[in-house]
Protein backbone atom coordinates (compact mmCIF):
# COMPACT_ATOMS: atom_id res chain seq x y z
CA UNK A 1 -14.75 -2.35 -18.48
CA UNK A 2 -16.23 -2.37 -14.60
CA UNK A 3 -15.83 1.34 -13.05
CA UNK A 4 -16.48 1.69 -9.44
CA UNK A 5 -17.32 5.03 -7.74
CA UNK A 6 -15.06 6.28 -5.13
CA UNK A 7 -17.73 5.48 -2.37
CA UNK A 8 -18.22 1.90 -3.77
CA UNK A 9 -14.35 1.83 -4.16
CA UNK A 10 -13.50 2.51 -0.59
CA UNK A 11 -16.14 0.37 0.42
CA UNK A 12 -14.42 -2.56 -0.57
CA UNK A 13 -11.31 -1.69 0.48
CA UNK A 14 -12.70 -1.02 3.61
CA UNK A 15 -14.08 -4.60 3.47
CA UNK A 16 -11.12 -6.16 1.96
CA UNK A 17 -9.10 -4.53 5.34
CA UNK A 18 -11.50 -6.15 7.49
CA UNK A 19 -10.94 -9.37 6.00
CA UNK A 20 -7.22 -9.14 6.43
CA UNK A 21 -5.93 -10.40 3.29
CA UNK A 22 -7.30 -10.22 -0.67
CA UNK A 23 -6.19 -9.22 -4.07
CA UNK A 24 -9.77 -7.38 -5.41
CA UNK A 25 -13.22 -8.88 -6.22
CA UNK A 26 -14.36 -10.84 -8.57
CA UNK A 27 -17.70 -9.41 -10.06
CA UNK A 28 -19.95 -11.32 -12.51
CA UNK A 29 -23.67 -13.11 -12.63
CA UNK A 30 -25.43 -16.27 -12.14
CA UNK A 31 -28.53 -17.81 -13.64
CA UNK A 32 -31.32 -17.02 -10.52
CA UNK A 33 -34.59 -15.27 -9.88
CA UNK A 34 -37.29 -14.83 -11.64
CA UNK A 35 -35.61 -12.47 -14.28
CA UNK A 36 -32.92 -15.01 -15.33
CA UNK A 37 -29.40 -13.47 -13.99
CA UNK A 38 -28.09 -11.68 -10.82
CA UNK A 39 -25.12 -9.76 -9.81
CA UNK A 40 -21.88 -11.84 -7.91
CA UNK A 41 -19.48 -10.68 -5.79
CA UNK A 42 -16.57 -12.71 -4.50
CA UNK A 43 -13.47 -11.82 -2.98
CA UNK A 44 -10.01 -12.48 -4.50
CA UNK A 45 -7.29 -14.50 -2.47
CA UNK A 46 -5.76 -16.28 -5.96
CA UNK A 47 -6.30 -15.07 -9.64
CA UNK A 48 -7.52 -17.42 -12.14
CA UNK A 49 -5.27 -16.89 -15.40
CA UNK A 50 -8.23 -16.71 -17.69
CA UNK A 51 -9.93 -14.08 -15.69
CA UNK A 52 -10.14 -10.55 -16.94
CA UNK A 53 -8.90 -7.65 -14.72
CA UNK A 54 -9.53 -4.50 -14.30
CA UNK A 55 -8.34 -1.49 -12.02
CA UNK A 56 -11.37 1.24 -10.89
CA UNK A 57 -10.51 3.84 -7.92
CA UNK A 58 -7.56 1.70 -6.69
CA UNK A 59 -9.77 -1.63 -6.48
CA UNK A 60 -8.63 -4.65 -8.63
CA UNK A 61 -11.97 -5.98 -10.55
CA UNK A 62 -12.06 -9.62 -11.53
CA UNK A 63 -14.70 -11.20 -14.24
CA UNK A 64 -14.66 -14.82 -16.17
CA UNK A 65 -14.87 -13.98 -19.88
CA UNK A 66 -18.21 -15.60 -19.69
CA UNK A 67 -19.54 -13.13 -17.63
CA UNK A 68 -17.97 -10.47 -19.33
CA UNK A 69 -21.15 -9.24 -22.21
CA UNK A 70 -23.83 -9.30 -19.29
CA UNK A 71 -21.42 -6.40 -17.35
CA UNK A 72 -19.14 -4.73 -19.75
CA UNK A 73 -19.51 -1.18 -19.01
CA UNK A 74 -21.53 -1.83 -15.82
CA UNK A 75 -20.71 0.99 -12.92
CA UNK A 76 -20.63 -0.63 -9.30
CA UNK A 77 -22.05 2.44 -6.54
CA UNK A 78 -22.37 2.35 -2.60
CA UNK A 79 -25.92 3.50 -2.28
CA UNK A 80 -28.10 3.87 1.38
CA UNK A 81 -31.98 4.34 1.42
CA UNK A 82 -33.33 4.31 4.79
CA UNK A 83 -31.84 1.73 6.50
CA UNK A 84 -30.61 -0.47 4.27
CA UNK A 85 -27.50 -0.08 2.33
CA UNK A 86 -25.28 -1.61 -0.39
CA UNK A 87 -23.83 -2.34 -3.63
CA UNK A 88 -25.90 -0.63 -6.65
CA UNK A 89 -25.50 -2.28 -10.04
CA UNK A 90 -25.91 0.19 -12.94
CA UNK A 91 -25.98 -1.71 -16.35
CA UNK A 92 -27.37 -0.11 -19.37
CA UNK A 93 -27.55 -3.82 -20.97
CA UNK A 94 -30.52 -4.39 -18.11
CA UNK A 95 -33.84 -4.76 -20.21
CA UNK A 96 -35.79 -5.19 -16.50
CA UNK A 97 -35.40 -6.48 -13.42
CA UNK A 98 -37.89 -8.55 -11.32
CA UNK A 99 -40.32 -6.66 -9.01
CA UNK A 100 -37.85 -7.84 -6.06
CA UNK A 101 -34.80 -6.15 -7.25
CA UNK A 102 -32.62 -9.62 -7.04
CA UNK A 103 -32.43 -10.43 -10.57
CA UNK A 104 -32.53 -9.12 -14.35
CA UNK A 105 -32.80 -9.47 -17.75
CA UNK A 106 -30.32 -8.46 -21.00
């Protein structure tokens, strides 16, 4: 399961309003960065029938079953230090990330 906070929750809805139209987001990794894998976020217009969903804070979460052992029990937040701001990935399956921040290891 994905859980998002209620800040990271309205967040998105806040972005998904902007955009107009959307269903949720899809969340899940790629192969990048020094570490190996980093955090995805798309938005949702059409479902995939093999995709996974889930339902956090009155946001509709997405993942590909591939995805799915890298995240499973992952918590999205809405974090702001200084003056930068955004998604923060908390994943007890992390082993490390890179000394950037942009990727990670399971």
């Amino acid at each position: 399961m994905i859980q998002l906070t209620e800040i990271a929750a309205k967040k998105v809805q806040q972005q998904l309003s902007n955009r107009g139209h959307g269903l949720g987001i899809m969340v899940g990794v790629r192969t990048t960065g020094c570490s190996g894998l980093a955090y995805k976020l798309e938005y949702v217009d059409t479902p995939h029938t093999d995709q996974i969903t889930y339902e956090s804070n009155g946001v509709t979460i997405f993942v590909n079953p591939k995805d799915l052992p890298y995240i499973d029990g992952m918590t999205m937040d809405w974090r702001r230090q200084g003056l930068n701001e955004g998604f923060d990935f908390i994943n007890n399956k992390e082993k490390d990330r890179c000394g950037c921040g942009e990727s990670f290891r399971v």
